[in-house]
Protein backbone atom coordinates (compact mmCIF):
# COMPACT_ATOMS: atom_id res chain seq x y z
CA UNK A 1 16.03 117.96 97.58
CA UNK A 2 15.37 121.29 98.25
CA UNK A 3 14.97 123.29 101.91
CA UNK A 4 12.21 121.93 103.70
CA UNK A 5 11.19 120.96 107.15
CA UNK A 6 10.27 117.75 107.92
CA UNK A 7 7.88 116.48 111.37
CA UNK A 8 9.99 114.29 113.60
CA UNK A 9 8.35 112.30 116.27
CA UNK A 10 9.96 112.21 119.84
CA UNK A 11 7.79 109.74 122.22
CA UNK A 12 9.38 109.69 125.81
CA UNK A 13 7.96 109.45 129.53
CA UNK A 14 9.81 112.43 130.88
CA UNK A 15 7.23 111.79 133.86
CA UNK A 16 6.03 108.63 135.67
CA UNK A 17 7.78 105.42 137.19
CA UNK A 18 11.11 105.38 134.69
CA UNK A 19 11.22 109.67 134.32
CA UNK A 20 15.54 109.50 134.60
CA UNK A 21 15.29 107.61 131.90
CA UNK A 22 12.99 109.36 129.54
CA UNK A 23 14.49 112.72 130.47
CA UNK A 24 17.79 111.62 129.42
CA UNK A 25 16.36 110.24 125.89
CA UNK A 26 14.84 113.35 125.53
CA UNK A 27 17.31 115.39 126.03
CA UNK A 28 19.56 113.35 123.69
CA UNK A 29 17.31 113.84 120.86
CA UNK A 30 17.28 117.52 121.47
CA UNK A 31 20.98 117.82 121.27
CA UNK A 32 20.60 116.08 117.67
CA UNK A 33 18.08 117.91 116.53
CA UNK A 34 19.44 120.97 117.90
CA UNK A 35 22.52 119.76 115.49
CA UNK A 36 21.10 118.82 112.61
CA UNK A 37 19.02 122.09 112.37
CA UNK A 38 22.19 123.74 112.89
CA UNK A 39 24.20 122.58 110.10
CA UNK A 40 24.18 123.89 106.82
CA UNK A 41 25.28 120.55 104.81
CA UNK A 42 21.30 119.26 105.74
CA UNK A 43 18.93 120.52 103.14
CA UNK A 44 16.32 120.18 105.63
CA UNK A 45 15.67 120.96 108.73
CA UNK A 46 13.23 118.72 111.41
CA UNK A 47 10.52 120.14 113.30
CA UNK A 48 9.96 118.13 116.60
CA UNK A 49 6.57 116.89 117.62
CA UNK A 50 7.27 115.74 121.54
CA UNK A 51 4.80 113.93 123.41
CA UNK A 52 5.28 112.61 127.13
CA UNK A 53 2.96 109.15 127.43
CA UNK A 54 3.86 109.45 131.18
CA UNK A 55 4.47 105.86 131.45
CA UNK A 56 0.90 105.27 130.83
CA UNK A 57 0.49 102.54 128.18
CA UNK A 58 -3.02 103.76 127.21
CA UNK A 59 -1.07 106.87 125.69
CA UNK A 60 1.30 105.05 123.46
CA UNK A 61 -1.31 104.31 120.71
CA UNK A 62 -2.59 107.48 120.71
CA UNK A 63 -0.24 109.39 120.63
CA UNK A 64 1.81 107.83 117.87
CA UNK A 65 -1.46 107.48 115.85
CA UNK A 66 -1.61 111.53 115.70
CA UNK A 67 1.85 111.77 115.32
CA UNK A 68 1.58 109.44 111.68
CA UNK A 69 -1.62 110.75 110.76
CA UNK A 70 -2.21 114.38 111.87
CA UNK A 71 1.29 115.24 112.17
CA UNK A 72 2.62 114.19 108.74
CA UNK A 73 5.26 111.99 110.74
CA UNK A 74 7.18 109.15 109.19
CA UNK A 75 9.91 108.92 111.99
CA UNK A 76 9.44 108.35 115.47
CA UNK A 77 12.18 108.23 117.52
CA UNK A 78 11.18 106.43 121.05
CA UNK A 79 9.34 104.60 123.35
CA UNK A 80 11.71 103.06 126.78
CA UNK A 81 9.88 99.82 127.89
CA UNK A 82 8.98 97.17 125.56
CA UNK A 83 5.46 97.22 126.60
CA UNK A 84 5.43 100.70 125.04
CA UNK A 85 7.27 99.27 121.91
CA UNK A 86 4.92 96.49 121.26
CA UNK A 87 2.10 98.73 121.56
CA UNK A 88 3.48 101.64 119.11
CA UNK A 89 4.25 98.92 115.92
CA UNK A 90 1.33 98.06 115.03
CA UNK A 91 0.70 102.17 114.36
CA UNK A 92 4.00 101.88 112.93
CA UNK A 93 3.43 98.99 110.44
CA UNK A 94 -0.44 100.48 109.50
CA UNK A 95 1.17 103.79 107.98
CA UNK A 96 4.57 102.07 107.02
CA UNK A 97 6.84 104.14 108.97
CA UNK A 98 9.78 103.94 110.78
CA UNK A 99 10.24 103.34 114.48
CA UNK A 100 14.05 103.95 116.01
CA UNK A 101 14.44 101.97 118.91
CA UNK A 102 17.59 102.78 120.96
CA UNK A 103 17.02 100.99 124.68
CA UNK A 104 18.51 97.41 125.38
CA UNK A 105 15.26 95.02 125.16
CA UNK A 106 15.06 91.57 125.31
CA UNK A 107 15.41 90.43 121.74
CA UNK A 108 13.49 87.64 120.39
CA UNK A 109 12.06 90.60 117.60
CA UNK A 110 12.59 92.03 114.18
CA UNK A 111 10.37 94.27 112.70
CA UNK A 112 10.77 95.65 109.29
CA UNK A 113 9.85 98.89 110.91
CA UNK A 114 12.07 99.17 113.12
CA UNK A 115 15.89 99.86 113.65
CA UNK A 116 17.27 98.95 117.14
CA UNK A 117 20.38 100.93 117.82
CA UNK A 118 20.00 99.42 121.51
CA UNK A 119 21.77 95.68 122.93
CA UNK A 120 19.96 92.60 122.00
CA UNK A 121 20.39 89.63 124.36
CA UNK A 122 23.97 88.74 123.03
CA UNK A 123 25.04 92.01 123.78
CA UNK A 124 23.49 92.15 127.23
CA UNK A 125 22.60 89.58 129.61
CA UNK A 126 25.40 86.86 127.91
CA UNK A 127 28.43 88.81 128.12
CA UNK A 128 27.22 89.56 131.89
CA UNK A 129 26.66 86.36 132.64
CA UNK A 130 29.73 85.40 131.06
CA UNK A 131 31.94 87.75 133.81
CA UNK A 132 29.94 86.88 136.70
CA UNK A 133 29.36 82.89 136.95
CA UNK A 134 32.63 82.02 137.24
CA UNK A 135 33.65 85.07 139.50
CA UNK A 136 30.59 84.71 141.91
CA UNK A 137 28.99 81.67 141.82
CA UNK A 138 26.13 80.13 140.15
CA UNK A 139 23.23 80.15 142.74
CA UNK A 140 21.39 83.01 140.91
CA UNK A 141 18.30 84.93 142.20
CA UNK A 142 16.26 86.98 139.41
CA UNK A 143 13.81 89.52 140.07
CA UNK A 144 11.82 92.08 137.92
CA UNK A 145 9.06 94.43 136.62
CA UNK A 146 6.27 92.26 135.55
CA UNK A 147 6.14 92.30 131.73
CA UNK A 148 8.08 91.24 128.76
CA UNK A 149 11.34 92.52 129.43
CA UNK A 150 11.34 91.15 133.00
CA UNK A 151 10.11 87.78 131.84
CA UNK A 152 12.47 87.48 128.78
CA UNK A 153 15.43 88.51 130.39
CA UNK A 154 14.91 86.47 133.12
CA UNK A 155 14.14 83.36 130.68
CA UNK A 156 17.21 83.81 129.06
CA UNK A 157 19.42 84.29 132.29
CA UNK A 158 17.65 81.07 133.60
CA UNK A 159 19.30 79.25 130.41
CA UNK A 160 22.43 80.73 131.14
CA UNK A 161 22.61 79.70 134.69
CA UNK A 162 21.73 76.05 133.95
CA UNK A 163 23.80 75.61 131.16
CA UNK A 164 26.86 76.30 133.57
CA UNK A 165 24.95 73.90 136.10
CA UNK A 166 24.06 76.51 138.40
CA UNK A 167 20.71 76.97 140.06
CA UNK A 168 18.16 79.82 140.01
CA UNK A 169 17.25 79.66 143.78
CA UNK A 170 14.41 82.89 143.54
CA UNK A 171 12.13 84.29 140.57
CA UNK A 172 9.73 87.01 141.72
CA UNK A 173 7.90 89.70 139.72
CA UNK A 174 6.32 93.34 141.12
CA UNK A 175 3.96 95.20 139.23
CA UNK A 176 5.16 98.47 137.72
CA UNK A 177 5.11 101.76 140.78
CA UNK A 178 5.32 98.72 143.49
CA UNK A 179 7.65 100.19 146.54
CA UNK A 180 6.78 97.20 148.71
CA UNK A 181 10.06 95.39 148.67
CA UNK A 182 10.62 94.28 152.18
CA UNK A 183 9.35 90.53 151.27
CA UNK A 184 11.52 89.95 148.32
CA UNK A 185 14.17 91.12 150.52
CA UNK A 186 13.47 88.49 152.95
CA UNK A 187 13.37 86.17 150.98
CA UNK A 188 16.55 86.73 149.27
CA UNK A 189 18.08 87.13 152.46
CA UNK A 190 17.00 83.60 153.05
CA UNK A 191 17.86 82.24 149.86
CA UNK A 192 21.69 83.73 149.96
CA UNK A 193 22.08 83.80 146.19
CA UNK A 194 25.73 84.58 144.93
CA UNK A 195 24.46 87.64 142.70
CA UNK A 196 20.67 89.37 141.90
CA UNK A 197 19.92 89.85 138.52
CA UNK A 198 17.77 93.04 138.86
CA UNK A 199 15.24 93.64 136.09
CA UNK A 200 13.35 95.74 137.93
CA UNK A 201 12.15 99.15 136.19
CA UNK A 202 12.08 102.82 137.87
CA UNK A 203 10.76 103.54 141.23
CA UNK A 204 10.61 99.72 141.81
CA UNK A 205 14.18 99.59 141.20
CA UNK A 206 15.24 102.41 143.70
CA UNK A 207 13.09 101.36 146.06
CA UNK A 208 14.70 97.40 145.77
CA UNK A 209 18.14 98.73 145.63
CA UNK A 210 17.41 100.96 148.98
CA UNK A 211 16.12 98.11 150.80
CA UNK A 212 18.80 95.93 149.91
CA UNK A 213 21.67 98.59 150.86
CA UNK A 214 20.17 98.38 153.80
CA UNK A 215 20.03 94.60 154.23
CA UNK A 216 23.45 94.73 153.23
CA UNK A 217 24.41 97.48 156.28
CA UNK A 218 22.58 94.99 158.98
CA UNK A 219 24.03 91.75 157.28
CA UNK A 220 27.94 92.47 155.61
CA UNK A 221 27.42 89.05 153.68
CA UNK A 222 24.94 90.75 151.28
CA UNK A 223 27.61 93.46 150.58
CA UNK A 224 28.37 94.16 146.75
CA UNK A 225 31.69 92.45 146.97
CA UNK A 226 29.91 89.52 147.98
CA UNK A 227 26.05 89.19 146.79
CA UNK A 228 26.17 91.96 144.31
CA UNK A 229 23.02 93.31 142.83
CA UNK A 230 23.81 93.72 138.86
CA UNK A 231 21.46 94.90 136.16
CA UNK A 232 21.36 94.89 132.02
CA UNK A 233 19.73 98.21 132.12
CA UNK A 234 20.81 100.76 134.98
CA UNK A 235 22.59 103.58 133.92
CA UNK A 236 24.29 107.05 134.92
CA UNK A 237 20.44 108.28 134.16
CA UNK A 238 19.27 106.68 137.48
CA UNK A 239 22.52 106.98 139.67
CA UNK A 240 20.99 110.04 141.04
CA UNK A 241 18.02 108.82 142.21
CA UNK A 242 19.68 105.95 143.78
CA UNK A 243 22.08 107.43 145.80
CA UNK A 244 24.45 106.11 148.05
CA UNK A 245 22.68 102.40 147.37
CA UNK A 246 24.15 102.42 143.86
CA UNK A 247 27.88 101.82 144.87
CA UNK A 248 29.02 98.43 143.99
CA UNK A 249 26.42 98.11 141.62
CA UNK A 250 27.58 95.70 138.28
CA UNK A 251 25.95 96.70 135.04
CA UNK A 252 26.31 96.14 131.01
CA UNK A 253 25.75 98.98 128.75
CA UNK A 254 27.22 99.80 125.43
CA UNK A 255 28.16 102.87 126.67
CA UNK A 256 29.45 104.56 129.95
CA UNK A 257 30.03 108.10 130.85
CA UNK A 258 33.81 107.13 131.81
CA UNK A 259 34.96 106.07 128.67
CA UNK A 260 37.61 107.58 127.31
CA UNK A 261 38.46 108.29 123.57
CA UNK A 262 38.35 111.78 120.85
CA UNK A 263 34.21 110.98 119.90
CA UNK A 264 33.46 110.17 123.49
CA UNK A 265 34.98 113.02 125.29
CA UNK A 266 33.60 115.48 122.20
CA UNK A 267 30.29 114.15 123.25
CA UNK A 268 30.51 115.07 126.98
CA UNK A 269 31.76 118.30 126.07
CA UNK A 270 28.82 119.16 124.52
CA UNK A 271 26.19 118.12 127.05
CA UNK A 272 28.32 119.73 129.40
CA UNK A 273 27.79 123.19 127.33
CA UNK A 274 23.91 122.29 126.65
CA UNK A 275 23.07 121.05 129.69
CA UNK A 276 25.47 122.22 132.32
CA UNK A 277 28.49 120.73 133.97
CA UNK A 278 27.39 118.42 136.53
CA UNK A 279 24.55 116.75 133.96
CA UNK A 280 25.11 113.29 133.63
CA UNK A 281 25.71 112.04 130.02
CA UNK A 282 24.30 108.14 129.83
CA UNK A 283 23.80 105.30 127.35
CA UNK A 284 20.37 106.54 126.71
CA UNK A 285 21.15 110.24 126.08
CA UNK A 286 23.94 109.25 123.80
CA UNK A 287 21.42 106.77 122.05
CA UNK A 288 18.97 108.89 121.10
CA UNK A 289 21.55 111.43 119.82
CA UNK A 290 23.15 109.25 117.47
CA UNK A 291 19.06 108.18 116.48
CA UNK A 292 18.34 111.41 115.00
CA UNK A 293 21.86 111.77 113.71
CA UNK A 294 21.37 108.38 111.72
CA UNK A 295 18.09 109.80 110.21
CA UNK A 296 19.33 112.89 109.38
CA UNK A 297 22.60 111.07 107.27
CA UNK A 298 20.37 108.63 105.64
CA UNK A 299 17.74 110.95 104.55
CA UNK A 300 20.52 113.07 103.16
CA UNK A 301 21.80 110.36 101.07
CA UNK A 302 18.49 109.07 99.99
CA UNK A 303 17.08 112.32 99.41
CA UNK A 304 13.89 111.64 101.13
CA UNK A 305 12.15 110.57 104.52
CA UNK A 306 10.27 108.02 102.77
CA UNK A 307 10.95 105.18 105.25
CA UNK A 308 12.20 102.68 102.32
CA UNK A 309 14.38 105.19 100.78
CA UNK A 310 15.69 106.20 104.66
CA UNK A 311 16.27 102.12 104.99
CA UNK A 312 18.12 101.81 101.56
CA UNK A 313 20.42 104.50 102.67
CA UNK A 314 20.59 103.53 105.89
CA UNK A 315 22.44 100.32 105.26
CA UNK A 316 24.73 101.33 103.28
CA UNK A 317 26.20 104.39 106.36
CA UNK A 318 28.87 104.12 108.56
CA UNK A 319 28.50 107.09 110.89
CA UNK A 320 31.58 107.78 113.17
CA UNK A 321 29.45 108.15 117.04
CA UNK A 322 30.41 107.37 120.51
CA UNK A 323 29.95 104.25 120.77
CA UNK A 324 32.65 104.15 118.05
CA UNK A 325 31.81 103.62 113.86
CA UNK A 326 28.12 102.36 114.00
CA UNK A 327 26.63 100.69 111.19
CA UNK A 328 22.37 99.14 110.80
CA UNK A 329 22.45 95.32 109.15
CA UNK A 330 20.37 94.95 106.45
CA UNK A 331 19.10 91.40 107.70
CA UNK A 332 18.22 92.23 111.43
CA UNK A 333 17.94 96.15 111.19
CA UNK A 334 19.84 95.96 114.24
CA UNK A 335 23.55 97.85 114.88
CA UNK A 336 26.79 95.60 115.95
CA UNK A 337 27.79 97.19 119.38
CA UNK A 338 30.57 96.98 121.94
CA UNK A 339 29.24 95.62 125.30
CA UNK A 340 31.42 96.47 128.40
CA UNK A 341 30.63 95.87 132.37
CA UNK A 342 30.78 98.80 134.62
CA UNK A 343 30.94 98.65 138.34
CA UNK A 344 29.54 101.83 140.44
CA UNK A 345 32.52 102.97 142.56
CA UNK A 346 32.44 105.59 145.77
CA UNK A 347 32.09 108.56 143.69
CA UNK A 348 29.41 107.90 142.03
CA UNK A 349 30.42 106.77 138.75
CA UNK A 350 30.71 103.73 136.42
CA UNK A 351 34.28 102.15 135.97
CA UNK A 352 34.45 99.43 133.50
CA UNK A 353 36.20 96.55 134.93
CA UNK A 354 35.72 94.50 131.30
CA UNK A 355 34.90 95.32 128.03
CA UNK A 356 34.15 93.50 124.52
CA UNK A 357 37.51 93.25 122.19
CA UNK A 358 35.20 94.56 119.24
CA UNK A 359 31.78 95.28 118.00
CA UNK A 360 29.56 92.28 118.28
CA UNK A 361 26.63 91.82 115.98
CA UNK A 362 23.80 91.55 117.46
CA UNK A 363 21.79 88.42 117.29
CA UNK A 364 18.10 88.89 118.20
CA UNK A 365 16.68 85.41 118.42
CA UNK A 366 19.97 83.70 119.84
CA UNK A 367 20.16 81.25 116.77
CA UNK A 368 23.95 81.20 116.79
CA UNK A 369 24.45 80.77 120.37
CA UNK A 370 25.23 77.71 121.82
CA UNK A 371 24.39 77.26 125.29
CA UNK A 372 26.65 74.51 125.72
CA UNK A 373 29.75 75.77 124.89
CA UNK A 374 28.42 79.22 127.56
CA UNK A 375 28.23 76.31 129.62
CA UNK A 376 31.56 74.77 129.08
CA UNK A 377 33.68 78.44 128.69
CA UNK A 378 32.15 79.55 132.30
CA UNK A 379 33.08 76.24 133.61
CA UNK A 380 36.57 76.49 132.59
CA UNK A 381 36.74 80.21 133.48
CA UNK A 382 35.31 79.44 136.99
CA UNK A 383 38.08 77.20 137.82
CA UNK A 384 40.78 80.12 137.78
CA UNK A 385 38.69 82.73 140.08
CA UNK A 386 38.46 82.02 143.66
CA UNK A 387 35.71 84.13 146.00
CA UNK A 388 35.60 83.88 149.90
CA UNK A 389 32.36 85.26 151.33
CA UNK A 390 33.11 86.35 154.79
């Protein structure tokens, strides 16, 4: 394959309603392509064509559409929400490209055309719910952003919670940009679940997690040791914005800052030198770093960007990354991953309190999960942890 440059589609909101987290993607990519372009062993080198949808779906279609057919794209690496997802495949199937997907989403997909380096459900919302039932209680109150990954991940908590014979006591939904939260406060505060699962997306999500700091401060029973708020998708990207209502947050993630080990510390160091010293490095920076690294090592050993030739190649890596040795399966196009449980503490930062033994593969539709024996494991699990709630 000889020297060549080859168009590379970045699609991220780096403004609008979830900007932390597009920023953070963004900048991930950049630090891959910034190595890839970098390193003599690549006989190529990418040229990045960035848009910014701005959170506005209308864009997505658009803007991927010039990318494949103006552009001379086959690769886009992006998209945060699954709204913007579902509305970029179809572009992506039409000109049979490839779409690298590398936020957690709510499963229940798997597109030929595209490789999720992000958690699926089993990686996610079940090991979550497998720490907290039996250490909180099983009175469960769910709220999110109203679209699919709200509804899904909600829908799949809800199966959770009554297969351990709990009770969802609360469901509520806000539009995306909503700041009005004071009613879903009260009504929580009325409710007195043991935890919140918060699906909420962006602004919405500050905004919640303000007001309920607050509620908290007036009412000591809705502190995070005792009716914690706990998320699938809030990262170091968004601690920032939250500010002092973050602490005591819970979260999964397949990555945190905090971890230690040689590939994880290397990978700090260098956003440290890129970006400064007091960036924060995240799940989604790291993500879309090892996205564009993946690319670049499969179309080096398939000697082309052709997407089937970048597939065939694909399956057959195993690249060495943060999140540990990373590998796509051929059946699900979807990466095994380590899922561990972070709490926020009073400086700021995640500390995992639990973490996965190994990689687990990921298992988009759920088909070998068996609610009942979720059931029966937090049952027996919830026998050994004792809470009082002052």
């Amino acid at each position: 394959m000889s020297e060549r440059e080859i168009p590379l589609g970045i699609l991220y909101s780096v403004t609008g309603t979830y900007s932390q987290i597009g920023q953070a993607c963004l900048d991930g990519a950049r630090l891959g392509l910034e190595e890839v372009n970098a390193d003599p062993r690549y006989p190529f080198t990418f040229r990045a064509e960035i848009e910014d949808p701005g959170a506005n779906i209308d864009d997505y279609h658009a803007l991927s559409e010039a990318m494949l057919r103006e552009r001379g794209c086959r690769h886009i690496i992006g998209t945060i929400t699954s709204i913007g997802r579902k509305e970029v495949i179809p572009i992506i199937e039409k000109y049979d490209a490839l779409l690298w997907y590398m936020c957690p989403y709510e499963g229940f997909e798997c597109c030929e055309n595209v490789i999720y380096t992000g958690a699926s459900p089993n990686q996610h919302i079940v090991p979550l719910f497998r720490y907290l039932l039996p250490r909180y209680g099983k009175r469960v109150y769910l709220v999110g952003s109203n679209y699919i990954w709200g509804w899904e991940t909600n829908r799949t908590a809800r199966e959770l919670v009554q297969a351990s014979g709990g009770e969802v006591v609360g469901e509520k939904y806000l539009p995306f940009n909503a700041l009005d939260v004071e009613r879903l406060i009260e009504d929580i505060r009325e409710q007195r679940p043991d935890f919140v699962l918060n699906n909420l997306v962006g602004t919405t999500s500050y905004a919640f997690l303000d007001a309920y700091h607050r509620a908290a401060q007036a009412d000591p029973a809705f502190a995070p040791e005792n009716r914690p708020v706990v998320s699938c998708n809030l990262t170091e990207a968004e601690l920032d914005s939250i500010g002092p209502a973050a602490e005591g947050l819970i979260s999964t993630a397949i990555y945190f800052d905090s971890l230690e080990g040689p590939a994880s510390q290397a990978f700090r160091r260098r956003v440290a030198e890129r970006f400064g010293p007091g960036r924060r490095n995240s799940v989604y920076m790291v993500n879309s770093f090892i996205a564009v690294k993946l690319l670049a090592e499969a179309i080096l050993a398939g000697g082309s960007d052709d997407s089937e030739a970048v597939k065939q190649a694909l399956f057959a890596l195993a690249l060495e990354t943060p999140l540990g040795r990373l590998r796509i399966d051929a059946r699900t196009n979807h990466a095994a991953l380590t899922p561990y449980i972070g709490r926020v503490e009073s400086d700021g930062r995640f500390r995992v309190i639990e973490a996965a033994a190994s990689p687990i593969a990921a298992d988009p539709y759920l088909v070998d999960f068996d609610s009942r024996e979720f059931g029966a494991e937090v049952n027996r699990r919830s026998a050994t942890h004792l809470r009082v709630v002052k």
